[in-house]
N, C-alpha and C. Protein backbone atom coordinates (compact mmCIF):
# COMPACT_ATOMS: atom_id res chain seq x y z
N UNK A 1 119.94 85.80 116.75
CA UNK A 1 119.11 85.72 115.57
C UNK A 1 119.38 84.38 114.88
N UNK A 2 118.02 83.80 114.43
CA UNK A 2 118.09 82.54 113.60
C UNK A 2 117.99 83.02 112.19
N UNK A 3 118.40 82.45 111.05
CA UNK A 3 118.30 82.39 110.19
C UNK A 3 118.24 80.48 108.86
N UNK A 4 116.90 80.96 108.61
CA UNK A 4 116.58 79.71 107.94
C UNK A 4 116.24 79.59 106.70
N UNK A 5 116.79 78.88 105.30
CA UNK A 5 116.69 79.15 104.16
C UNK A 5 115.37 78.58 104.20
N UNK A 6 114.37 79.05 103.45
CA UNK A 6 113.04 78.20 103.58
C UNK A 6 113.06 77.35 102.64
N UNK A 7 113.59 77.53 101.55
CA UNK A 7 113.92 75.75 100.44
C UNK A 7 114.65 74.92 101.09
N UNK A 8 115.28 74.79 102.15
CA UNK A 8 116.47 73.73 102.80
C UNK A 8 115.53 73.22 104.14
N UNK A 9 114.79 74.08 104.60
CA UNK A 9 114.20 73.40 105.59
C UNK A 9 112.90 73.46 105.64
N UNK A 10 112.38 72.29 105.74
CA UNK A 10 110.52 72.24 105.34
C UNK A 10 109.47 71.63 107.21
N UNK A 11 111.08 71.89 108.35
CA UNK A 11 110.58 72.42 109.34
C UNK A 11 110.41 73.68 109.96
N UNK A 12 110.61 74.68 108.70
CA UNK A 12 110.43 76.22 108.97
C UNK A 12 109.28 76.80 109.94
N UNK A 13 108.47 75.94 109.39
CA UNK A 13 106.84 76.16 110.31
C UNK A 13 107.14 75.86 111.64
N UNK A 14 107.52 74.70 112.09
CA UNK A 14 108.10 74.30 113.75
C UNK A 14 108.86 74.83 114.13
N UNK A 15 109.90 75.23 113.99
CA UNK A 15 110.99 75.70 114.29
C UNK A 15 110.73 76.93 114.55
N UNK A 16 109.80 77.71 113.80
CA UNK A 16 109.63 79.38 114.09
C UNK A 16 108.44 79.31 115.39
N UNK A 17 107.55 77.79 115.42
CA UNK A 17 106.86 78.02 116.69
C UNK A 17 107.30 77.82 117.74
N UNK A 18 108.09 76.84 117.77
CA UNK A 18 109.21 76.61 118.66
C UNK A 18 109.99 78.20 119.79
N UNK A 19 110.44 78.93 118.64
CA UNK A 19 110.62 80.29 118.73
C UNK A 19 109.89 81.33 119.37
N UNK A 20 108.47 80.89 119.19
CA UNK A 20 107.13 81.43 119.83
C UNK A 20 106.89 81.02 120.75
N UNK A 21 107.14 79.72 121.50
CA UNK A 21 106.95 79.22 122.40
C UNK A 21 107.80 79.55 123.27
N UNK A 22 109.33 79.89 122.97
CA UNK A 22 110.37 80.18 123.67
C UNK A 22 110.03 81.49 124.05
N UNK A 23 109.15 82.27 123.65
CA UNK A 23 109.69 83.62 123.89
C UNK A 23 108.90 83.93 125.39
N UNK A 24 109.32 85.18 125.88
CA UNK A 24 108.68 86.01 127.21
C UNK A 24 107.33 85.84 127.25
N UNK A 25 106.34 85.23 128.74
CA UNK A 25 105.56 85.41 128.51
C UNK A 25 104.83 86.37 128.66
N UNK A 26 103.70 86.54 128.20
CA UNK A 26 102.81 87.58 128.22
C UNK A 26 102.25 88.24 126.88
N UNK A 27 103.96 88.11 125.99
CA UNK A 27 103.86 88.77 124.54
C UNK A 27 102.39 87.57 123.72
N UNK A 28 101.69 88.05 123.03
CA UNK A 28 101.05 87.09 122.28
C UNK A 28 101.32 87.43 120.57
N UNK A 29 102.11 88.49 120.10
CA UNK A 29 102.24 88.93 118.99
C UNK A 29 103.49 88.60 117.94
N UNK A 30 102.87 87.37 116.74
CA UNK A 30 104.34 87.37 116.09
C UNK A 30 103.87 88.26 114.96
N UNK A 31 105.15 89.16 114.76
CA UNK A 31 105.30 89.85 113.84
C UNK A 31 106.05 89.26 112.47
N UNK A 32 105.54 89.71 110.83
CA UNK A 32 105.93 89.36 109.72
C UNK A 32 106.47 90.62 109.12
N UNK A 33 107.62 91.14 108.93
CA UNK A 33 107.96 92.15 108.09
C UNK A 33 109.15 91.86 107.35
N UNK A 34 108.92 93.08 106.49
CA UNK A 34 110.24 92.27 104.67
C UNK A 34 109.91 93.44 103.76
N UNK A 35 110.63 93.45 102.85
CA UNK A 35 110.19 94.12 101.82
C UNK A 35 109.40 93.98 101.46
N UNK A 36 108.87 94.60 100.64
CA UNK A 36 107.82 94.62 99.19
C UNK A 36 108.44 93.41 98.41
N UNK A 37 107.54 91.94 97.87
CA UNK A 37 107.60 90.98 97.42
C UNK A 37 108.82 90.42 97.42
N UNK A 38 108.96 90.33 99.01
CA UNK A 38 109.72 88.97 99.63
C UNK A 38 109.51 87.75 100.39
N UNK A 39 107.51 88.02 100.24
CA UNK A 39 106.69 86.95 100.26
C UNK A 39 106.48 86.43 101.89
N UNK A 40 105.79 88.00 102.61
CA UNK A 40 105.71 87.99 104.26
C UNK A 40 104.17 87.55 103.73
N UNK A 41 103.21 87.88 103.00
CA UNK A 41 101.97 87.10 103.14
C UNK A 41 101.90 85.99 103.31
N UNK A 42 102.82 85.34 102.30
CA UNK A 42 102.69 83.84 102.06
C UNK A 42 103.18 83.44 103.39
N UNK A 43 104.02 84.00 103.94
CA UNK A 43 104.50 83.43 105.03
C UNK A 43 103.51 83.65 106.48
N UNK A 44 103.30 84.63 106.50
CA UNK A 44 102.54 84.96 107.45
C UNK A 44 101.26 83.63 107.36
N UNK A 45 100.50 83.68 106.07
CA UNK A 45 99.56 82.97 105.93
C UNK A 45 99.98 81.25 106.18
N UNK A 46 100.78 81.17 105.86
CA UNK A 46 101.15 79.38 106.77
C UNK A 46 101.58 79.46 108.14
N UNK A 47 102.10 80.69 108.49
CA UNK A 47 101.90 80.49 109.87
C UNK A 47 100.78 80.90 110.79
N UNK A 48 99.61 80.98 110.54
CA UNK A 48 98.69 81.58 111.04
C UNK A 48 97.98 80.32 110.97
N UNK A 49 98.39 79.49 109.62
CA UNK A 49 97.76 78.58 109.66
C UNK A 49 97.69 77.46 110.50
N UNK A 50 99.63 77.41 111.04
CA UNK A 50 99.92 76.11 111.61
C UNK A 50 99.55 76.26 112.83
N UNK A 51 99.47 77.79 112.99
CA UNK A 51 99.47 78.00 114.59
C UNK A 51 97.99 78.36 115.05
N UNK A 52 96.82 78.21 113.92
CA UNK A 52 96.12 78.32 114.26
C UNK A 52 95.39 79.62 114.57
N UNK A 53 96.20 80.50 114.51
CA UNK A 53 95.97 82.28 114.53
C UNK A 53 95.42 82.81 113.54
N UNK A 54 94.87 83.91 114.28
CA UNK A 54 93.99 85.02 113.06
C UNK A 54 95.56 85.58 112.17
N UNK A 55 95.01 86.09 111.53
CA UNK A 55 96.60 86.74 110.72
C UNK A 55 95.45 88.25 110.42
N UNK A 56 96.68 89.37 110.67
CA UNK A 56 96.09 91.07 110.60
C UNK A 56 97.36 91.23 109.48
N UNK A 57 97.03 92.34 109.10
CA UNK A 57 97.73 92.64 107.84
C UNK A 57 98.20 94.15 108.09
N UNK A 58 99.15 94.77 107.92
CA UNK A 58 99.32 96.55 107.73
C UNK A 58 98.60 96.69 106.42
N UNK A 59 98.30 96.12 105.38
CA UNK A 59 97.82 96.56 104.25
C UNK A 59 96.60 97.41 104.62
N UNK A 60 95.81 97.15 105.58
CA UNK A 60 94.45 97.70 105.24
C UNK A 60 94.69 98.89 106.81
N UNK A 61 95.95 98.72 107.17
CA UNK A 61 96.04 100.19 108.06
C UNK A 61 96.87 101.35 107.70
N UNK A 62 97.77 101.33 106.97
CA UNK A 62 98.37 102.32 106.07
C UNK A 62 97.80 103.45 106.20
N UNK A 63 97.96 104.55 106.23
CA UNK A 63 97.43 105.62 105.96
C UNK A 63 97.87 106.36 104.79
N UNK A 64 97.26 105.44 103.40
CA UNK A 64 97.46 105.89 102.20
C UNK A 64 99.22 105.26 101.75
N UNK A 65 99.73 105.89 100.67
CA UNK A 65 100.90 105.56 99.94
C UNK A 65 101.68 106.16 100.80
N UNK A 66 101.51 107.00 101.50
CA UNK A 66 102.89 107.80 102.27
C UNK A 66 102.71 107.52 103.49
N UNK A 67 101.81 106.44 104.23
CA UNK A 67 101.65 106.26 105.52
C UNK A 67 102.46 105.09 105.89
N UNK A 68 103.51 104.66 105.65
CA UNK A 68 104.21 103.27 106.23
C UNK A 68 104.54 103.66 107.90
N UNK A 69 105.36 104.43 108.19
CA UNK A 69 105.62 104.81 109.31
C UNK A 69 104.70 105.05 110.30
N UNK A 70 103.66 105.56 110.02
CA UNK A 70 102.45 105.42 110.78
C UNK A 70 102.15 104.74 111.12
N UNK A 71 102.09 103.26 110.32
CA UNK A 71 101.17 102.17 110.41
C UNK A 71 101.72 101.29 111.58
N UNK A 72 102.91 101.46 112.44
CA UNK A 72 103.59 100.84 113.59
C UNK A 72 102.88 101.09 114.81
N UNK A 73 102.58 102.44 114.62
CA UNK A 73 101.97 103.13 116.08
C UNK A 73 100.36 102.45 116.01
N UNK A 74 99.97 102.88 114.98
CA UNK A 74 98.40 102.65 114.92
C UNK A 74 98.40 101.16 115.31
N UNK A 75 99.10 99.96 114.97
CA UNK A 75 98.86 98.81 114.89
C UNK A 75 99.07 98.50 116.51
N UNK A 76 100.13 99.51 117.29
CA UNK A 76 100.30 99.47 118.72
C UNK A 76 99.33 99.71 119.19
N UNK A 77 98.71 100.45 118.93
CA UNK A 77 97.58 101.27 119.81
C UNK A 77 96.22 100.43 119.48
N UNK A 78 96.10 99.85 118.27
CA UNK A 78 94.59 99.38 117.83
C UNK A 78 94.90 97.45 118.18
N UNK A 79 96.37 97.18 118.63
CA UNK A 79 96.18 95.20 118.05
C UNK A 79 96.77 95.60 118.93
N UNK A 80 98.39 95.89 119.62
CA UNK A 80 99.69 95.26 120.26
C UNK A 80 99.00 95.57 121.86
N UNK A 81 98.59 96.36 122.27
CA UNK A 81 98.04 97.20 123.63
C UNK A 81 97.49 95.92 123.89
N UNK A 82 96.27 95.85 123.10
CA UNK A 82 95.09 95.32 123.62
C UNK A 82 94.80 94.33 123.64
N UNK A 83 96.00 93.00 122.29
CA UNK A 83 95.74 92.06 123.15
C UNK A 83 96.62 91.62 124.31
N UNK A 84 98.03 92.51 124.47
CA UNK A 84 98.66 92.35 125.48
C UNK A 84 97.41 92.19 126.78
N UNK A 85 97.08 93.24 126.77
CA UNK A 85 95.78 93.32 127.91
C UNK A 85 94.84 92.35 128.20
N UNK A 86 94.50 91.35 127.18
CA UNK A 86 93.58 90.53 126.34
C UNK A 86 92.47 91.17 126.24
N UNK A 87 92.52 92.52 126.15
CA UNK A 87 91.08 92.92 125.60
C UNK A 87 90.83 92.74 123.86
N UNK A 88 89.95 93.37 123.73
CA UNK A 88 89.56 93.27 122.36
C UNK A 88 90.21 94.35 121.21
N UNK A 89 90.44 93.26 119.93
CA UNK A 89 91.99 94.52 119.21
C UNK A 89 90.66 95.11 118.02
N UNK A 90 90.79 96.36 118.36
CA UNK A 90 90.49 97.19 117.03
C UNK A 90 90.89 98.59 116.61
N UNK A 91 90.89 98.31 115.65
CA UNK A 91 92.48 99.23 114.81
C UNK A 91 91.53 100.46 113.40
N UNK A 92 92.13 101.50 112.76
CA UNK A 92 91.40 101.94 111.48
C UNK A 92 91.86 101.53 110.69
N UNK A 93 90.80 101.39 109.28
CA UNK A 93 91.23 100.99 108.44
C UNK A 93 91.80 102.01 106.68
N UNK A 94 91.85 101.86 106.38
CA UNK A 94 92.32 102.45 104.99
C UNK A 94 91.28 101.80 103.56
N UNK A 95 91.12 103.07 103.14
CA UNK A 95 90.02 102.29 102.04
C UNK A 95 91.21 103.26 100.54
N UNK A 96 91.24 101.67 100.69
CA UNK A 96 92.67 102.26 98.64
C UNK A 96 91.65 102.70 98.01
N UNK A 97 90.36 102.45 97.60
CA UNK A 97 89.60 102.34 96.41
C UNK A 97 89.68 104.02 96.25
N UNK A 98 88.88 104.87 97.75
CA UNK A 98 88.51 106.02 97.55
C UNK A 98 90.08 106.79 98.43
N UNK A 99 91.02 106.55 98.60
CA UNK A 99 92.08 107.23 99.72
C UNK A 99 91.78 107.71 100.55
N UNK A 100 90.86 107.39 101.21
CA UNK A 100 90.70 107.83 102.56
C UNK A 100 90.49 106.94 103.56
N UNK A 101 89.91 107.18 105.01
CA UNK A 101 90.03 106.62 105.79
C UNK A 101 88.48 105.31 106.23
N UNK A 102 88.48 103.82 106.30
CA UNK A 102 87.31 103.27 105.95
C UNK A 102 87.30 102.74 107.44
N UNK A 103 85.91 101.46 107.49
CA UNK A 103 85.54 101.36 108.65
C UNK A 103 86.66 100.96 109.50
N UNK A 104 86.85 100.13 110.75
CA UNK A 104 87.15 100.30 111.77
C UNK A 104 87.07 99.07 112.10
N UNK A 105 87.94 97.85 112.13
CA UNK A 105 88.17 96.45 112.63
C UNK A 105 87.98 96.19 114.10
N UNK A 106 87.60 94.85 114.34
CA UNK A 106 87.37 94.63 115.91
C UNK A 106 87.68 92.85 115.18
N UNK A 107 88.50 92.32 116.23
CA UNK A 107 88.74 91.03 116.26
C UNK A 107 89.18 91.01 118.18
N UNK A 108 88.49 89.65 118.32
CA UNK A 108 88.70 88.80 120.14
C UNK A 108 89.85 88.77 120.40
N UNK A 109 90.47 88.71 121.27
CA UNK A 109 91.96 88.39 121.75
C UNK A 109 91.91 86.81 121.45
N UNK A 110 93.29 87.00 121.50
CA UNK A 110 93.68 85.14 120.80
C UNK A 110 94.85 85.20 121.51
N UNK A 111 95.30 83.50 121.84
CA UNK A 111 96.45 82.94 122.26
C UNK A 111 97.61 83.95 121.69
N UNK A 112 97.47 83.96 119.98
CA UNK A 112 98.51 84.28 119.03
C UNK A 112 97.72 84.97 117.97
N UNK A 113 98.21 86.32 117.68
CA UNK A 113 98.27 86.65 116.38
C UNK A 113 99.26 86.94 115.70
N UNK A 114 99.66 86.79 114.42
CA UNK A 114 100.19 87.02 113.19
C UNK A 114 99.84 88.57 112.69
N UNK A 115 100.62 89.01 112.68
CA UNK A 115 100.53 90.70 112.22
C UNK A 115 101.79 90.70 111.15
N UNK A 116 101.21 90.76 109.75
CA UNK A 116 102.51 90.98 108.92
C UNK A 116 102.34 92.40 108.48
N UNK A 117 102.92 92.92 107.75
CA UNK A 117 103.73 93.80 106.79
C UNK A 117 104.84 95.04 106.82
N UNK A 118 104.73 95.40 106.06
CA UNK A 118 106.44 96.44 106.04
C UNK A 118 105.84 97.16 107.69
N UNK A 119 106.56 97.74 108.04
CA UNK A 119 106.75 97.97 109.18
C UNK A 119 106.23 97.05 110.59
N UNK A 120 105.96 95.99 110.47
CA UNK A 120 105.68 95.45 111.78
C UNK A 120 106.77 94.89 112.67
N UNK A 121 108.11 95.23 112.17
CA UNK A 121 109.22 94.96 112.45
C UNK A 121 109.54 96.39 113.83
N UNK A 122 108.82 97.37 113.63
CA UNK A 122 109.27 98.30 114.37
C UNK A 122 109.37 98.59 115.38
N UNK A 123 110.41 98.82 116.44
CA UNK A 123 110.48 99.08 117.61
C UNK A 123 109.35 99.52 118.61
N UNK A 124 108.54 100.57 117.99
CA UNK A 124 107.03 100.85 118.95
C UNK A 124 106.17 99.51 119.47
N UNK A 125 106.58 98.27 118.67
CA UNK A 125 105.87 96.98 118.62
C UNK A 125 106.97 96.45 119.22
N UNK A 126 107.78 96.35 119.68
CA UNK A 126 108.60 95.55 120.30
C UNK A 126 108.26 94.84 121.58
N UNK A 127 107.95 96.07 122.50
CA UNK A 127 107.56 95.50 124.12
C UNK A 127 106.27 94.53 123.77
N UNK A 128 105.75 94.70 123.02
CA UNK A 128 104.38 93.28 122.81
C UNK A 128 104.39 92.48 121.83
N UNK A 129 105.84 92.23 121.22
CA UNK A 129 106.13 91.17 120.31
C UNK A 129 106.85 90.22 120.87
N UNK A 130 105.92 89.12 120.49
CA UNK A 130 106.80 87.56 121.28
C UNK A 130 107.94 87.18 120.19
N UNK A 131 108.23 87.65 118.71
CA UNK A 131 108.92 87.34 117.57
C UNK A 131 108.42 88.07 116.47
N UNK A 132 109.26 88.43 116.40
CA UNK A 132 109.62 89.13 114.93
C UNK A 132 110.46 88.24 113.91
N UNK A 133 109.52 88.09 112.91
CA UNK A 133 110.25 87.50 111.66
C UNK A 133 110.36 88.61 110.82
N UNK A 134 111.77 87.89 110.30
CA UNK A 134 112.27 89.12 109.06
C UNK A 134 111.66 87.89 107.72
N UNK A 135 111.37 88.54 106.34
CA UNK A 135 111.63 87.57 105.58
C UNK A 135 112.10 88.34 104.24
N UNK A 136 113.38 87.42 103.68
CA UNK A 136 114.24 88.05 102.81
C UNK A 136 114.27 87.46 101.47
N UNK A 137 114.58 88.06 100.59
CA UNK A 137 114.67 87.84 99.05
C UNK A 137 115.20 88.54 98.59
N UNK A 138 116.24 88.22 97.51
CA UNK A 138 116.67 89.17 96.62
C UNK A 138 116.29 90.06 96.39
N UNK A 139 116.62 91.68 95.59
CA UNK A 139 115.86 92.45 95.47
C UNK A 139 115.26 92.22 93.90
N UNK A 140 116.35 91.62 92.89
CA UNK A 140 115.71 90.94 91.95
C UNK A 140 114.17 90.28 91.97
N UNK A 141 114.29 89.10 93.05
CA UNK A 141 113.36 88.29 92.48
C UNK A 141 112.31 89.10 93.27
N UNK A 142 112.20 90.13 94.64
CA UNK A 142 111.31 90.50 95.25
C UNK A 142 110.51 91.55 94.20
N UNK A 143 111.70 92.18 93.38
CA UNK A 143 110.79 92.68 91.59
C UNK A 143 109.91 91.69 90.86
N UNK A 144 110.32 90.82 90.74
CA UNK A 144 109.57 89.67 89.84
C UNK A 144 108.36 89.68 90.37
N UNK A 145 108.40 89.16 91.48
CA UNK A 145 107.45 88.76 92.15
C UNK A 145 106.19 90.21 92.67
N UNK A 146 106.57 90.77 92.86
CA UNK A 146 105.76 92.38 92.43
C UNK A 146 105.09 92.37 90.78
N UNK A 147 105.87 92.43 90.39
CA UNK A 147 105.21 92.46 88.40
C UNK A 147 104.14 91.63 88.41
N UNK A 148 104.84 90.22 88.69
CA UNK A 148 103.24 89.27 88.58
C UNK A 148 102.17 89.46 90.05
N UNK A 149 102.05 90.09 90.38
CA UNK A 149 100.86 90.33 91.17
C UNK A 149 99.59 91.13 90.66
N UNK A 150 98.28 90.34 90.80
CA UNK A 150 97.44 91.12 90.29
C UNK A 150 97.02 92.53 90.66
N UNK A 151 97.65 92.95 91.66
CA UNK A 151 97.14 94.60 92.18
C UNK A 151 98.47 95.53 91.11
N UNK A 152 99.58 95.03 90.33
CA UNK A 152 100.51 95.08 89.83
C UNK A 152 100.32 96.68 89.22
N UNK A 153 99.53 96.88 88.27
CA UNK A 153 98.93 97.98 87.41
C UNK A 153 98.52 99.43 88.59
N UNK A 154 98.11 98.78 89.67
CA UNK A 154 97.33 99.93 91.05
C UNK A 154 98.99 100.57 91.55
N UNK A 155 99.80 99.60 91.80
CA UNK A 155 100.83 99.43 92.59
C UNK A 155 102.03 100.02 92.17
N UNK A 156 102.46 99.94 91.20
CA UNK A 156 103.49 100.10 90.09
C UNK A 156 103.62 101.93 89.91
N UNK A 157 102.75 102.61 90.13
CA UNK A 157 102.72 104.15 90.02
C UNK A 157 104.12 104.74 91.42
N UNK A 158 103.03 103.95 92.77
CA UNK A 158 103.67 104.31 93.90
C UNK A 158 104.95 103.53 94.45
N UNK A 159 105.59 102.90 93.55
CA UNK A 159 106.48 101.48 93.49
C UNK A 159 108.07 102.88 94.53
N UNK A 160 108.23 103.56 93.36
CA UNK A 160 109.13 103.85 94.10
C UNK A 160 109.06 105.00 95.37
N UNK A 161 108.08 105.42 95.93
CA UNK A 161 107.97 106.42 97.23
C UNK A 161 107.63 104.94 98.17
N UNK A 162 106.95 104.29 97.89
CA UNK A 162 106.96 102.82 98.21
C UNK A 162 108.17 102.21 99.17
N UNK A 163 109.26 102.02 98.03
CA UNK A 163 110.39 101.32 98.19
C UNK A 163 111.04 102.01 99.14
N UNK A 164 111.75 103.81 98.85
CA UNK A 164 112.16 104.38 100.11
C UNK A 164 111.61 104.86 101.16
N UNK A 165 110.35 104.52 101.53
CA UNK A 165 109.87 104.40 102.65
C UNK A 165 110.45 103.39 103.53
N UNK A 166 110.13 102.03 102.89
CA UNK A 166 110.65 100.44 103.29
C UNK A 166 112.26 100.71 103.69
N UNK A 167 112.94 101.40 102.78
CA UNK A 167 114.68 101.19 103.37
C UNK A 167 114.77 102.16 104.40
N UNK A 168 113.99 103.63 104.14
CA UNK A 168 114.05 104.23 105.65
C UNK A 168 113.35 103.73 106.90
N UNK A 169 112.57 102.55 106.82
CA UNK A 169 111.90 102.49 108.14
C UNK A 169 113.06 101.32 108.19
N UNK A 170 113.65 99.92 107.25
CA UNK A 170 114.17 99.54 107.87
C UNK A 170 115.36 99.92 108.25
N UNK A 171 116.38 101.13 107.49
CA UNK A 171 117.36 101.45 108.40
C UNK A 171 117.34 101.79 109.70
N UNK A 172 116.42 102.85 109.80
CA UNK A 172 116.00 103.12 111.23
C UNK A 172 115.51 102.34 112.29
N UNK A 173 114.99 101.20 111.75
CA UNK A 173 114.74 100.30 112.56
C UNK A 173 115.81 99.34 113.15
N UNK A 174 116.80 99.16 112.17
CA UNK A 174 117.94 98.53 112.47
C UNK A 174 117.26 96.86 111.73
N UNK A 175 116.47 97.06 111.04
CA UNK A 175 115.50 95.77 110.62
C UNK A 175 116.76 95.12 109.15
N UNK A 176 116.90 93.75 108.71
CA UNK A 176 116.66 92.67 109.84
C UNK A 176 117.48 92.29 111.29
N UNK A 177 118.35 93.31 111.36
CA UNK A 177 119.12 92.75 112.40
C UNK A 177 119.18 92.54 113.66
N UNK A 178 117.63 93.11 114.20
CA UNK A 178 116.87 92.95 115.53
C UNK A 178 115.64 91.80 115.13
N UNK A 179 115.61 90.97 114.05
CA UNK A 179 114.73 89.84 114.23
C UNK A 179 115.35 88.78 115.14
N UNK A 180 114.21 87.94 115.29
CA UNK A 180 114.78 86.90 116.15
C UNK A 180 115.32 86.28 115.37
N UNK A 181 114.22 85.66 113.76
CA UNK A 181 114.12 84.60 113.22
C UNK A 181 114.15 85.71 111.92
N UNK A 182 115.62 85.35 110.87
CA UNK A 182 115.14 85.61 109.13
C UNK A 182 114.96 84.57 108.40
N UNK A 183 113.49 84.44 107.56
CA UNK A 183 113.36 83.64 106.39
C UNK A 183 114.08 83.90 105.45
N UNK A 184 114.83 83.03 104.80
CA UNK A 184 115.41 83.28 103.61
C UNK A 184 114.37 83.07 102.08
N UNK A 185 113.91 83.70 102.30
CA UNK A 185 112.65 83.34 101.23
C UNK A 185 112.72 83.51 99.33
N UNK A 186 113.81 83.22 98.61
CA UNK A 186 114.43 83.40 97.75
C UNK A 186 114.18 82.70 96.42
């Protein structure tokens, strides 16, 4: 496992493709997982950028506030399968507005995708992950950084069934200590 403070090194972006490049071939999937506002979007989203990749999100596969654990398998079965295969990835989606279940994504196979959120760290995703990034923050500032978010008011109800979801999937996961690569994102 690498570990890289992301304020000390502003070749974070290379270095983690580097990582991607190194890995087994066949995998095309880097994974982004972290707590709740330890800033895997932001991260995910510059690396999708550098690398040119679509970026998928667990946000919109969840199955509701109590679905974290779910959202590993589904993301296997709807993204990790298929573009291993290079067929075409489509996954269900989650509609927050009404809690239930909304349309149904289809994106092309690509060189590389970027798949972040809380659980994409999980073992069911392993055999078709070329890298797994962890990314870390205090639990302080990963609060801060929650408060000021504009979904903040939606979010804040389910904050804590939320949170011990996140420490039981990553204990069980053994997450971060099966990443390749942790951001220190602080």
């Amino acid at each position: 496992m690498t570990t890289l403070r992301i304020a000390d090194r502003p070749d974070w972006l290379q270095r983690t493709a580097e990582l991607l490049e190194a890995a087994p071939a066949g995998n095309r999937l880097l994974c982004v997982d972290g707590f709740s506002g330890s800033g895997k979007t932001t991260v995910a989203r510059a690396l999708a950028g550098h690398l040119r990749s679509p970026l998928l999100t667990l946000d919109e596969i969840y199955p509701g506030w109590d679905g974290l654990a779910a959202a590993p398998r589904i993301a296997r079965d709807g993204i990790g399968d298929p573009l291993a295969a290079g067929r075409t990835l489509r996954w269900p989606t989650w509609d927050w507005d009404v809690g239930e279940p909304g349309p149904w994504r289809e994106h092309p196979p690509a060189p590389v995708v970027v798949l972040e959120g809380c659980g994409a760290g999980a073992r069911v995703l392993a055999p078709v992950t070329a890298l797994l990034v962890w990314v870390d923050a205090g639990a302080d500032e990963r609060e801060r950084r929650l408060r000021e978010r504009a979904d903040h008011a939606t979010y804040a109800p389910f904050r804590d069934r939320w949170r011990a979801q996140e420490q039981a999937l990553a204990a069980a996961e053994d997450l971060p200590g099966r990443a390749g690569l942790v951001l220190d994102n602080t």
